[in-house]
C-alpha atoms as a PDB file:
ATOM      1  CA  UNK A   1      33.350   3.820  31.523  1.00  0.00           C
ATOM      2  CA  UNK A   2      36.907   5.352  31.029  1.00  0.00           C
ATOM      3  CA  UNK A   3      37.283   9.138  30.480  1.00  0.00           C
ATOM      4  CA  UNK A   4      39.371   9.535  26.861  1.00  0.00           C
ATOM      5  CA  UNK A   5      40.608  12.082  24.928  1.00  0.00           C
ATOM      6  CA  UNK A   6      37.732  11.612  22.430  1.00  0.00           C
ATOM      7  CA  UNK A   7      35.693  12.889  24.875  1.00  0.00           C
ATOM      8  CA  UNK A   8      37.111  16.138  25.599  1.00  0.00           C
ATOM      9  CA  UNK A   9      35.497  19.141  23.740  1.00  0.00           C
ATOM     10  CA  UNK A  10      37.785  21.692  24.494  1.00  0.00           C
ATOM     11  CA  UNK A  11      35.210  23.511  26.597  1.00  0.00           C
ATOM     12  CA  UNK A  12      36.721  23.299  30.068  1.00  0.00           C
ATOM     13  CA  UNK A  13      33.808  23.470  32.336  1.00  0.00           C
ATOM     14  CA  UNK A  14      31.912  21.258  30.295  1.00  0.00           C
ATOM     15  CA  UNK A  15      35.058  18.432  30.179  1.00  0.00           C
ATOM     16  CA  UNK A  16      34.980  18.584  34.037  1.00  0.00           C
ATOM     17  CA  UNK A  17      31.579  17.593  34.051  1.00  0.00           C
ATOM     18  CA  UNK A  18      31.927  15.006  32.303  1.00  0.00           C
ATOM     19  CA  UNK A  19      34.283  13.974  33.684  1.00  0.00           C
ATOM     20  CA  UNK A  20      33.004  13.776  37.245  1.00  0.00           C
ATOM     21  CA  UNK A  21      29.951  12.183  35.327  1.00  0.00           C
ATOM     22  CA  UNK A  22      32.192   9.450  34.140  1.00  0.00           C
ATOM     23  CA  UNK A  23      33.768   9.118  37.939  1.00  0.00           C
ATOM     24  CA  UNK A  24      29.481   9.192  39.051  1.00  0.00           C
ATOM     25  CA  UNK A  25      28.694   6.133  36.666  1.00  0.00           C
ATOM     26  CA  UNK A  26      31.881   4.292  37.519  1.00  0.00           C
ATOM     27  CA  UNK A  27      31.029   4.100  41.147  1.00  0.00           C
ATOM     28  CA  UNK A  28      27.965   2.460  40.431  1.00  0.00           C
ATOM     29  CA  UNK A  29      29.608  -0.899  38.604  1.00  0.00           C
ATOM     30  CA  UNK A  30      30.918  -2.877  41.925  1.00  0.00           C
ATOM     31  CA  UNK A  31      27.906  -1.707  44.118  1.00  0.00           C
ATOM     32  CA  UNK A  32      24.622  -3.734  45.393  1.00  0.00           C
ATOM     33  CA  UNK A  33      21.642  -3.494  47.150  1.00  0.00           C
ATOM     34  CA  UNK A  34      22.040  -0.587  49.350  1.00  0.00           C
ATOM     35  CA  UNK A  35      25.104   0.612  48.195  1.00  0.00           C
ATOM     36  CA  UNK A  36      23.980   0.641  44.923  1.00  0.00           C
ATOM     37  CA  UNK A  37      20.591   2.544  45.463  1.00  0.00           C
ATOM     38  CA  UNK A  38      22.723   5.357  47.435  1.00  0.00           C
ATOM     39  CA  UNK A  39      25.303   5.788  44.367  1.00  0.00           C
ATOM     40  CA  UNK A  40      22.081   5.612  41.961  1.00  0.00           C
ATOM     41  CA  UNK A  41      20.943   8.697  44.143  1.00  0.00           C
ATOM     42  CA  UNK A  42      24.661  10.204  44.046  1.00  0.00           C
ATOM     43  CA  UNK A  43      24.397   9.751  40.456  1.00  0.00           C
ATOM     44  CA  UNK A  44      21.119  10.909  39.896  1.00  0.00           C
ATOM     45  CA  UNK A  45      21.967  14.335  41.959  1.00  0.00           C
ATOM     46  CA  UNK A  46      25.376  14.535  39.771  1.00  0.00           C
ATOM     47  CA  UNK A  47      23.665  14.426  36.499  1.00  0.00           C
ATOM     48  CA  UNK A  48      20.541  16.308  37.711  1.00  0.00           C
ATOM     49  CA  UNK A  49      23.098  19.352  37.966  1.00  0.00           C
ATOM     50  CA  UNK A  50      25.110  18.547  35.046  1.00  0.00           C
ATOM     51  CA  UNK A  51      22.314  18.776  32.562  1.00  0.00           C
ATOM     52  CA  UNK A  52      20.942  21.740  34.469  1.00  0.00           C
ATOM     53  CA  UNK A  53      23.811  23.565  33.789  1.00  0.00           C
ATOM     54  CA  UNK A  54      24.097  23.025  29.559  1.00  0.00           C
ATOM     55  CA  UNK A  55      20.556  23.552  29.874  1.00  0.00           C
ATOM     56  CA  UNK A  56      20.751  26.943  31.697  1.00  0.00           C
ATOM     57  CA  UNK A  57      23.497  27.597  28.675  1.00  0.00           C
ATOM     58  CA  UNK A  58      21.562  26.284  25.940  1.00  0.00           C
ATOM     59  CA  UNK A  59      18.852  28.967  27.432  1.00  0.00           C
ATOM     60  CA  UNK A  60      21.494  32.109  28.059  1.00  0.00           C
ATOM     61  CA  UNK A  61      22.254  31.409  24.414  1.00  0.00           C
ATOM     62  CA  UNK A  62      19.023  30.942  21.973  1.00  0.00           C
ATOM     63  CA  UNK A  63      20.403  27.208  21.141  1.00  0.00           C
ATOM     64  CA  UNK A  64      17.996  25.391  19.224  1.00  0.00           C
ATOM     65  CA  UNK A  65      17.617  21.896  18.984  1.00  0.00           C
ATOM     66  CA  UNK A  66      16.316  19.338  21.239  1.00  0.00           C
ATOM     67  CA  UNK A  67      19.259  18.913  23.674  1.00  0.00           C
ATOM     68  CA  UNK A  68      16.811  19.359  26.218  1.00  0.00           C
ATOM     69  CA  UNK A  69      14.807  16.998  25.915  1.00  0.00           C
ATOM     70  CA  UNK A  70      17.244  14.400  25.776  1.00  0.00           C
ATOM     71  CA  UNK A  71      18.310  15.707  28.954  1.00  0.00           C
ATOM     72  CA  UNK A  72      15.030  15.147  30.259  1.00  0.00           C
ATOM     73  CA  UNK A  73      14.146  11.600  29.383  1.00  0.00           C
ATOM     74  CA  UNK A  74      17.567  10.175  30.163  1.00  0.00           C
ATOM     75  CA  UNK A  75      16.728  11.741  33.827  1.00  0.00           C
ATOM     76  CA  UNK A  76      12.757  10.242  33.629  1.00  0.00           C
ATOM     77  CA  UNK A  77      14.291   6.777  33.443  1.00  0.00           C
ATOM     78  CA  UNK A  78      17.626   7.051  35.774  1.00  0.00           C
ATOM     79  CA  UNK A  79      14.747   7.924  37.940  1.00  0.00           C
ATOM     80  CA  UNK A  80      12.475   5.739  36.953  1.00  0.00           C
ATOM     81  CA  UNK A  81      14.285   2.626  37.271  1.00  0.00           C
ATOM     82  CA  UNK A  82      16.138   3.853  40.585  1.00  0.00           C
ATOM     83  CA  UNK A  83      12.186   3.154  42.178  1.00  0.00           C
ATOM     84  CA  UNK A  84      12.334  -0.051  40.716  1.00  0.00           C
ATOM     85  CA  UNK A  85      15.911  -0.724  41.954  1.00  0.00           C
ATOM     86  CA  UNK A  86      14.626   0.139  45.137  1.00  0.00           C
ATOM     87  CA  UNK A  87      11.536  -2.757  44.802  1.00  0.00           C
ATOM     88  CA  UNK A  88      14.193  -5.676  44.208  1.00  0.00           C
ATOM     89  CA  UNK A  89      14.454  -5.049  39.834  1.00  0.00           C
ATOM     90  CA  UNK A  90      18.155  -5.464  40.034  1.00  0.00           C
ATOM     91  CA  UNK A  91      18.159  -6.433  36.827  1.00  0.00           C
ATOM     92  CA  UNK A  92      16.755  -3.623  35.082  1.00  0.00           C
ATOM     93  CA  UNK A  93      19.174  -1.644  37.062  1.00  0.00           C
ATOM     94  CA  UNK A  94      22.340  -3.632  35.913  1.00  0.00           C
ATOM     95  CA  UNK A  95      21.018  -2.971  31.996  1.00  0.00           C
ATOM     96  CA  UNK A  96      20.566   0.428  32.836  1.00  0.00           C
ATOM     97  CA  UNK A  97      24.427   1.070  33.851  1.00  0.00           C
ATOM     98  CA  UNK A  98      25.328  -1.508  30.954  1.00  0.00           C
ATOM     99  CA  UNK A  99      23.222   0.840  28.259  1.00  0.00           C
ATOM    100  CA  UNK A 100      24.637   4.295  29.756  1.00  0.00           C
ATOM    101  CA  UNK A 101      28.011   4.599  28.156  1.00  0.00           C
ATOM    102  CA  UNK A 102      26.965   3.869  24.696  1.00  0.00           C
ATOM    103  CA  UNK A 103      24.488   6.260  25.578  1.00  0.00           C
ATOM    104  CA  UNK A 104      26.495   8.851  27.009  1.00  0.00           C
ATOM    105  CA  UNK A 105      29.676   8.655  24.032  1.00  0.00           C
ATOM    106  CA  UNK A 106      27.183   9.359  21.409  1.00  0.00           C
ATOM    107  CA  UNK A 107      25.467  12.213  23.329  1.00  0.00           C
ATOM    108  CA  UNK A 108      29.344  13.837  23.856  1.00  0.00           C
ATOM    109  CA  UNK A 109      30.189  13.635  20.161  1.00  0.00           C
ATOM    110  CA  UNK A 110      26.843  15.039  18.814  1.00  0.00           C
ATOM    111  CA  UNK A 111      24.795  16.844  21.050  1.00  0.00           C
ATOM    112  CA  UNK A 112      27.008  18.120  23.782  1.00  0.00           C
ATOM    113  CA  UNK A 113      30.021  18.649  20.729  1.00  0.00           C
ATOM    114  CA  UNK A 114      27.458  20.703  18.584  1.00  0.00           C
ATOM    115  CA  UNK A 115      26.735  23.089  21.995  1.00  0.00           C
ATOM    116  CA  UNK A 116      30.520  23.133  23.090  1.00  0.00           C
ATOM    117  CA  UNK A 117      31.720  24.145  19.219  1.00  0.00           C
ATOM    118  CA  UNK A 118      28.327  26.570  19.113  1.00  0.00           C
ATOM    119  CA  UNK A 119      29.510  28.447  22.410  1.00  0.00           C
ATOM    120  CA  UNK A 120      33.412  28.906  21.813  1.00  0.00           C
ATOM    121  CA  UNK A 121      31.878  29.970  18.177  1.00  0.00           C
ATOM    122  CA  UNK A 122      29.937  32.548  19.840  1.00  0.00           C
ATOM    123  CA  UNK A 123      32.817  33.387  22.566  1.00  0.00           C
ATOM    124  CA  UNK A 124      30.411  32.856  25.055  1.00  0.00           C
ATOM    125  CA  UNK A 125      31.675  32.550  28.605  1.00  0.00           C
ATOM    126  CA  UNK A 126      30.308  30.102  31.215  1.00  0.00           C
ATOM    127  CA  UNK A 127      31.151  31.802  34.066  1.00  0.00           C
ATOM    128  CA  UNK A 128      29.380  35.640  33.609  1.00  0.00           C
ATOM    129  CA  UNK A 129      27.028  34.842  30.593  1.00  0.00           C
ATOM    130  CA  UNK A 130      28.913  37.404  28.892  1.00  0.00           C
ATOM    131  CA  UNK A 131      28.814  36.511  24.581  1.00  0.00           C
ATOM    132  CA  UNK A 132      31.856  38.338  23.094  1.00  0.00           C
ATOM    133  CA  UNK A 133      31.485  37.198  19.478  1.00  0.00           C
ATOM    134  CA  UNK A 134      27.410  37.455  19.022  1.00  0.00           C
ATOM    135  CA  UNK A 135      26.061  35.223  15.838  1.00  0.00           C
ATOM    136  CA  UNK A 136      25.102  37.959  13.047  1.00  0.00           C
ATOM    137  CA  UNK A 137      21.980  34.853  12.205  1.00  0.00           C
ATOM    138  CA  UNK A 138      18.260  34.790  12.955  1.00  0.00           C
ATOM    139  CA  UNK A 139      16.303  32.002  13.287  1.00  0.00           C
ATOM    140  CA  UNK A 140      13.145  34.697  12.965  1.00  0.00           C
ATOM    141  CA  UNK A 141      11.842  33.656  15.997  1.00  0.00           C
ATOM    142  CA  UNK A 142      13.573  36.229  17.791  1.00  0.00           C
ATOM    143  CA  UNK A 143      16.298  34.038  19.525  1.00  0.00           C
ATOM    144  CA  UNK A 144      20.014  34.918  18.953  1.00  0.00           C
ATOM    145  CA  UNK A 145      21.375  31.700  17.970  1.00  0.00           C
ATOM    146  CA  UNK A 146      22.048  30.559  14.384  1.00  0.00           C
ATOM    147  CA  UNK A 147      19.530  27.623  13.154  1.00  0.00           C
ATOM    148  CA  UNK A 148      22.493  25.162  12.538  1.00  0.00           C
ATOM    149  CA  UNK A 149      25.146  24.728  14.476  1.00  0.00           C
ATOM    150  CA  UNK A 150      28.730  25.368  13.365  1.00  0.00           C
ATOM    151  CA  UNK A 151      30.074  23.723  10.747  1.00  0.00           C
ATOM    152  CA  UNK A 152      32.568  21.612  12.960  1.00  0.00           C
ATOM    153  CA  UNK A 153      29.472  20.936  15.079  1.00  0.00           C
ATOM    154  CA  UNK A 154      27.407  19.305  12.264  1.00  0.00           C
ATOM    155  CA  UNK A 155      30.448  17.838  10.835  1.00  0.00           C
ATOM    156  CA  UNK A 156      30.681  15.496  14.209  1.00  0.00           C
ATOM    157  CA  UNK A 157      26.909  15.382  14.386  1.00  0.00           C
ATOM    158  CA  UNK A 158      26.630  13.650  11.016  1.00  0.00           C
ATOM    159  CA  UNK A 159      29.351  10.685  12.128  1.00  0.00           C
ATOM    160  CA  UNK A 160      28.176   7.538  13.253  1.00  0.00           C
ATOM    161  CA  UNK A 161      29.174   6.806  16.842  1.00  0.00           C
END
């Protein structure tokens, strides 16, 4: 996977996650056996804190959607086939890092570009929690967060990847 341009968001902590993501998954491509299982975990630990943190955002900030939960089944398998790495499926391991980066570009341009747009939108600041530009919206379910996301969001949510 190569870090480009067309996957920076503008939202620095975010872009420094990914890349060190990109960095994670790359170290996995000329590994085996026991190598390999140790950079799975590496990469497992990486992205378990990487999706912890736009999740702890998504939460600070009412975001709707389902962001989550992608988070959370990418995760249940990078798990799930790291035990059967570990049992001698080699193979299902080598699909899994073939699959990840078409995986991973179209989660950056929709998903992760609808949050990033959504929380400069909002002024909201990664570091305190601190939202200087509040959304004026209710979803009338008492969260703060607009029910669509910005219109540059949905604009690069509705491209194809």
């Amino acid at each position: 996977m190569e870090w480009t341009e067309k996957l920076t968001l503008g939202l620095g902590p975010m872009d420094q996650t990914h890349v060190e993501f990109v960095d994670a998954y790359n170290r996995l491509l000329s590994l085996s056996g026991a190598e390999l299982l140790a950079a799975m975990d590496d990469f497992i630990v990486h992205t378990v804190e990487h999706f912890d943190q736009e999740n702890r955002w998504m939460e600070l900030i009412g975001f709707p959607g389902c962001h989550k939960a992608e988070h959370d089944r990418v995760l249940a398998v990078c798990r799930d086939v790291r035990k059967r790495m570990e049992r001698g499926d080699t193979a299902l391991g080598r699909q899994l890092i073939q699959e990840l980066p078409v995986w991973f570009d179209n989660h950056v341009a929709t998903m992760d570009a609808a949050l990033a747009s959504y929380i400069q939108s909002i002024g909201f600041d990664t570091e305190t929690g601190e939202i200087r530009n509040p959304p004026k919206e209710d979803c009338g379910d008492g969260s703060s967060a607009c029910c669509t996301p910005p219109a540059s969001a949905a604009t690069v949510e509705s491209q194809p990847a």
